[in-house]
N, C-alpha and C. Protein backbone atom coordinates (compact mmCIF):
# COMPACT_ATOMS: atom_id res chain seq x y z
N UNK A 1 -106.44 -51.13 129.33
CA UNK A 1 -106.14 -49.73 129.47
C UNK A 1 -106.05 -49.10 128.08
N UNK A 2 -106.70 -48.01 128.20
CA UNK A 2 -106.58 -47.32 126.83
C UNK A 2 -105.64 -46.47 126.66
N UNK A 3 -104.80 -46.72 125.95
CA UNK A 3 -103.40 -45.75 125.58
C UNK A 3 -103.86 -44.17 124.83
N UNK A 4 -104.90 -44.37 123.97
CA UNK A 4 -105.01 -42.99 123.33
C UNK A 4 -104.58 -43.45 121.86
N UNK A 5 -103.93 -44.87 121.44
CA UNK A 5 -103.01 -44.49 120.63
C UNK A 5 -103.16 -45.56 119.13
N UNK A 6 -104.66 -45.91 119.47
CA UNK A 6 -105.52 -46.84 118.33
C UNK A 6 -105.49 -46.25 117.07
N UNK A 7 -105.40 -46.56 116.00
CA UNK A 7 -105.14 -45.91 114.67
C UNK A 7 -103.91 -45.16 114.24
N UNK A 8 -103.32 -44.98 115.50
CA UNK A 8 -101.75 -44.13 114.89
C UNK A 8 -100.50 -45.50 114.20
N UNK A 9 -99.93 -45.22 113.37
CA UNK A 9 -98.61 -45.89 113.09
C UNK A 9 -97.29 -45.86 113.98
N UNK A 10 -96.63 -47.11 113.82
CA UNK A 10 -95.35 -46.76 114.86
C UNK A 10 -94.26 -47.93 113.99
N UNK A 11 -93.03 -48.00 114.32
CA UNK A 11 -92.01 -48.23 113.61
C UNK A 11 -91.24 -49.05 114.60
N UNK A 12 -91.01 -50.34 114.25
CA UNK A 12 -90.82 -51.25 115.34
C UNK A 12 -89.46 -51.97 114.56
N UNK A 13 -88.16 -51.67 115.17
CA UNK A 13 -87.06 -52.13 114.74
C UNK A 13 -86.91 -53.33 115.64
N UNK A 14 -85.97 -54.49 114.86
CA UNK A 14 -85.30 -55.76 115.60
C UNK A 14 -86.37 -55.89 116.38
N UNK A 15 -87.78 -56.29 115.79
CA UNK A 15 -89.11 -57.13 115.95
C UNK A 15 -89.43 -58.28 115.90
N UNK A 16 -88.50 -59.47 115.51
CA UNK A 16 -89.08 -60.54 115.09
C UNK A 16 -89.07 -61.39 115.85
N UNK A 17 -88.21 -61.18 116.51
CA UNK A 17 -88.46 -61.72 118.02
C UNK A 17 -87.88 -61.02 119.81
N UNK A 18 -88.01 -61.20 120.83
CA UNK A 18 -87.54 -60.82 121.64
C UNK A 18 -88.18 -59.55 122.04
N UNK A 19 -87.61 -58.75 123.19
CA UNK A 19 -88.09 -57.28 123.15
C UNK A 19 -89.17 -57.21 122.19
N UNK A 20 -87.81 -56.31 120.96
CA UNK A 20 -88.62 -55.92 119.99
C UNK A 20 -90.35 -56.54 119.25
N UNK A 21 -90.51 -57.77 119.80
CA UNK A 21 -91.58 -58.45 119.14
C UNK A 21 -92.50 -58.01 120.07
N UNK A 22 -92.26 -58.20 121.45
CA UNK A 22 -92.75 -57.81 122.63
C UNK A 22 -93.53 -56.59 122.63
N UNK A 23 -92.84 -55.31 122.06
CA UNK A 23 -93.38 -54.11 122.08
C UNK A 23 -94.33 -54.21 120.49
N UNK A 24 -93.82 -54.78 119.48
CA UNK A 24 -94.70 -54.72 118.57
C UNK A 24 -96.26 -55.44 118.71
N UNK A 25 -96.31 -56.22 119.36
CA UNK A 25 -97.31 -57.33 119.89
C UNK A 25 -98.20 -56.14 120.52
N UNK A 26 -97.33 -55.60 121.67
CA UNK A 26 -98.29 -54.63 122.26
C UNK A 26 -98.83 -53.30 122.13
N UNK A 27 -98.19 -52.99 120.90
CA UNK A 27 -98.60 -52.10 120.57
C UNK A 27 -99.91 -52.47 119.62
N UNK A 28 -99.48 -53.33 118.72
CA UNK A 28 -100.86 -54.21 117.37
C UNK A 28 -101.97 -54.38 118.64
N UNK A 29 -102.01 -54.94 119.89
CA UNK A 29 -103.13 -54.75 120.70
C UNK A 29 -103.81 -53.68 120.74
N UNK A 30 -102.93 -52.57 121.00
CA UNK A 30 -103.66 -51.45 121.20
C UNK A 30 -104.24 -50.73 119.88
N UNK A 31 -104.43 -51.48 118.90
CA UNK A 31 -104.83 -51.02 117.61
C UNK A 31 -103.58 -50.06 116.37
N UNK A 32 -102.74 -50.44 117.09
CA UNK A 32 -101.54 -49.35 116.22
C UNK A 32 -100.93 -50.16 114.87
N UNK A 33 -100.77 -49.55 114.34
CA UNK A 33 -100.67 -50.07 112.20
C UNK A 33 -99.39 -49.88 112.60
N UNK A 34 -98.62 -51.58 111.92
CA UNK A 34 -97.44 -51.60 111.87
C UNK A 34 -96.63 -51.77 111.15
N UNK A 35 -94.96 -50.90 111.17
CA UNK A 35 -94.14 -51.36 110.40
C UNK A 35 -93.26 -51.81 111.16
N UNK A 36 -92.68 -53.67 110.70
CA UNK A 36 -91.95 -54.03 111.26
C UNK A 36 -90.42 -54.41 111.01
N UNK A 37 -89.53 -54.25 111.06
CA UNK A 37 -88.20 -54.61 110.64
C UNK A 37 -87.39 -55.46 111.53
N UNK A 38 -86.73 -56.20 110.77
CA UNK A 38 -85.22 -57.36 111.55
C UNK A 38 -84.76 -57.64 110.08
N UNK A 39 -83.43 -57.92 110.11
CA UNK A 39 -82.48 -58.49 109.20
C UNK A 39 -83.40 -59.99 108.63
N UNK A 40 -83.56 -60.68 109.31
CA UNK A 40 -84.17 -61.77 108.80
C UNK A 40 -85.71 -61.88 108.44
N UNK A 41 -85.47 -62.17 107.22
CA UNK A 41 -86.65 -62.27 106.31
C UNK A 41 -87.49 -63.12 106.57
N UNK A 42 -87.06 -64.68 106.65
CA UNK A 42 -88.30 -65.80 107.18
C UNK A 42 -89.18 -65.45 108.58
N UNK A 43 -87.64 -65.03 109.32
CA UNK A 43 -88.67 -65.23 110.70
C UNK A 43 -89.41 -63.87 111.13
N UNK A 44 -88.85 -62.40 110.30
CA UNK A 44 -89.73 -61.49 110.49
C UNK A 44 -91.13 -61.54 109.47
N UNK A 45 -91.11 -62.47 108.56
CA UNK A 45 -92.88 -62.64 107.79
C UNK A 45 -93.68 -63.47 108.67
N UNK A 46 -93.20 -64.36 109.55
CA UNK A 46 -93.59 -65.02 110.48
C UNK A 46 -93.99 -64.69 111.42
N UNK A 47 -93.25 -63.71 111.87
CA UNK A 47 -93.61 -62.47 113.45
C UNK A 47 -95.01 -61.57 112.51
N UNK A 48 -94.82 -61.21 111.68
CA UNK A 48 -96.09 -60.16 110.64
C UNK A 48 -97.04 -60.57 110.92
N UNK A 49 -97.20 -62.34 110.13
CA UNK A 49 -98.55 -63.23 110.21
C UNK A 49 -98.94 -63.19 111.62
N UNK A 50 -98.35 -63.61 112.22
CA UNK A 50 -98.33 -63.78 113.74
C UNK A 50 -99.63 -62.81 114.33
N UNK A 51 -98.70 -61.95 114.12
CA UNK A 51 -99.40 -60.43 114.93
C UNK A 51 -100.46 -59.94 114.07
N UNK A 52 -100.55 -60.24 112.63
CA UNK A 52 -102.05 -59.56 112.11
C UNK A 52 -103.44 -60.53 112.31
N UNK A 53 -102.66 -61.45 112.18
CA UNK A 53 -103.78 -63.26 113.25
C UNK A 53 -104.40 -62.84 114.34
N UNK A 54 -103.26 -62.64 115.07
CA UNK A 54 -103.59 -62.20 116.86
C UNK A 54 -104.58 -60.72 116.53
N UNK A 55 -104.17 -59.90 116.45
CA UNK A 55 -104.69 -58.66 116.48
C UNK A 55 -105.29 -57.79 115.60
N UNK A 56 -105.41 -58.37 114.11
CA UNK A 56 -105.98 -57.85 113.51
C UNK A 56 -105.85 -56.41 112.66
N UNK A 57 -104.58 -55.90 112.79
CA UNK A 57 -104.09 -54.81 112.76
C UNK A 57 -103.07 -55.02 111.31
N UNK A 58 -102.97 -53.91 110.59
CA UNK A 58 -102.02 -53.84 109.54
C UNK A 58 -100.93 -54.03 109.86
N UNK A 59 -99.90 -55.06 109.28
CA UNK A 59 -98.34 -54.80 109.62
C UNK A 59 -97.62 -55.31 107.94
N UNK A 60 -96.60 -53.96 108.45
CA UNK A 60 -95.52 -54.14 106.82
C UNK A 60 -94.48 -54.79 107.73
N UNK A 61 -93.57 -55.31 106.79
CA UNK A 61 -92.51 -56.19 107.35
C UNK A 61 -91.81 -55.53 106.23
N UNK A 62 -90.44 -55.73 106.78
CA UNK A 62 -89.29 -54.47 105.83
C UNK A 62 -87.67 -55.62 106.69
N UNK A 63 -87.78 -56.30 105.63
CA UNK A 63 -86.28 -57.42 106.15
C UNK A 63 -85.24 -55.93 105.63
N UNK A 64 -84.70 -55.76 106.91
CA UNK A 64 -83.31 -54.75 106.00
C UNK A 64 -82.24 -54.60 107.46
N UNK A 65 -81.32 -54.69 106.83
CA UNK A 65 -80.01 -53.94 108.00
C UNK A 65 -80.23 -52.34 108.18
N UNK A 66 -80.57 -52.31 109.29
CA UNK A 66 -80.82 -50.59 109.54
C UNK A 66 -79.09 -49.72 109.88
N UNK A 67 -78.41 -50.16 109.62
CA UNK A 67 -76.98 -50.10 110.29
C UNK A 67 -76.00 -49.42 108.83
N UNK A 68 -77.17 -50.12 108.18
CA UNK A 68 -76.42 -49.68 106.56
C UNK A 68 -77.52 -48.28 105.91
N UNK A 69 -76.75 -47.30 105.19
CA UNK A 69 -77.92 -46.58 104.48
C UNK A 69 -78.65 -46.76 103.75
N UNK A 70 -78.58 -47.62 102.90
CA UNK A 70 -80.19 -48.91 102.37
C UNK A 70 -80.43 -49.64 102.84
N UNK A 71 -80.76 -50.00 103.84
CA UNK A 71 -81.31 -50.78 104.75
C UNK A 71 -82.27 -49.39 105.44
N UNK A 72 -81.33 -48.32 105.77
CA UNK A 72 -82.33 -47.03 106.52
C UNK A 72 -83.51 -46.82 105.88
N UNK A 73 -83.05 -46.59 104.78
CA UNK A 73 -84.03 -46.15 103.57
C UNK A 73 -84.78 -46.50 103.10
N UNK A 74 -84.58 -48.01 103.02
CA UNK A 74 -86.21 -48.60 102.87
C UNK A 74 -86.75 -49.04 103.95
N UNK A 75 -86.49 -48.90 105.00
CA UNK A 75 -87.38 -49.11 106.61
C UNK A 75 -88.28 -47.90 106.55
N UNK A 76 -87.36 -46.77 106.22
CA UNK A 76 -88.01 -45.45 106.18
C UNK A 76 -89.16 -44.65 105.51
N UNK A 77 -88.65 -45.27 103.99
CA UNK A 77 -89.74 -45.26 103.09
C UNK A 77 -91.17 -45.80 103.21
N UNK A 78 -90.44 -46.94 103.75
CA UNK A 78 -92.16 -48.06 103.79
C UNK A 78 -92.76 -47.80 105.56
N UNK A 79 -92.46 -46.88 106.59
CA UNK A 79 -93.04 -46.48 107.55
C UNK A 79 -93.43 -45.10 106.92
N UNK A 80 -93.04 -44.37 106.41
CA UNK A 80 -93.77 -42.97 105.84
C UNK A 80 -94.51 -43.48 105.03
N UNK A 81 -94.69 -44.35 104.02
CA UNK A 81 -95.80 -44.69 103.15
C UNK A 81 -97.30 -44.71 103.90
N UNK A 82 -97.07 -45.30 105.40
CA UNK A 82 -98.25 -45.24 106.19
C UNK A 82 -99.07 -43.60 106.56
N UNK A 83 -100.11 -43.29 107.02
CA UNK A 83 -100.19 -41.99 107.48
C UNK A 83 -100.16 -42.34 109.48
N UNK A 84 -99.89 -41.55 109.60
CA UNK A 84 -99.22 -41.07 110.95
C UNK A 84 -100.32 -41.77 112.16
N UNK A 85 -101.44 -41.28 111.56
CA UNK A 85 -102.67 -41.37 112.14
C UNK A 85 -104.32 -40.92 111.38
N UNK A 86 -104.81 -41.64 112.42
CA UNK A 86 -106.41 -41.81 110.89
C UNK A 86 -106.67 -40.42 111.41
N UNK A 87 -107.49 -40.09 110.00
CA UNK A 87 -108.51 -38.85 109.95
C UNK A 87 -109.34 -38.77 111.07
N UNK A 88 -109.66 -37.46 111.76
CA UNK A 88 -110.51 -37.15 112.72
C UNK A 88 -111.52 -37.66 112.68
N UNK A 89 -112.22 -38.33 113.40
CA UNK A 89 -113.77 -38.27 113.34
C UNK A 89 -115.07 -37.23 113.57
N UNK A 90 -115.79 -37.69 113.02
CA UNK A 90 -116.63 -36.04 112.57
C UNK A 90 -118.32 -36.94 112.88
């Protein structure tokens, strides 16, 4: 099924495993560029590899506590670094 939503970016908190990995997985299917975050560093570079293997799709990994205001801030930074969505086609 086609979502509409191939080339856009999306921001995938407490990803590295569970749920959260769940929706990131399915979204990297549907072609969506990812940024991924969890507190843990080993096993969220692991979930990254994982999913750019499988799917082929860009993913940032951003180990940070989102709970704290640097932890916000660089989740935040490094999902705006992406653009939103690709240029129109012409």
């Amino acid at each position: 099924m086609d979502l509409g939503i191939s080339g856009k970016s999306a921001l995938v908190c407490a990803a590295s495993k569970g749920l959260g990995r769940g929706v990131a997985e399915a979204l990297a299917a549907a072609g969506v560029r990812l940024t991924i975050n969890a507190r843990g560093e080993e096993t969220l570079a692991q979930t990254a590899a994982a999913i750019r293997a499988a799917h082929g799709t860009p993913v940032t990994a951003i180990a940070a506590d989102i709970t704290t205001e640097e932890g916000r801030a660089r989740v935040l930074a490094a999902a705006r670094s992406r653009p939103i969505c690709s240029p129109p086609s012409r």
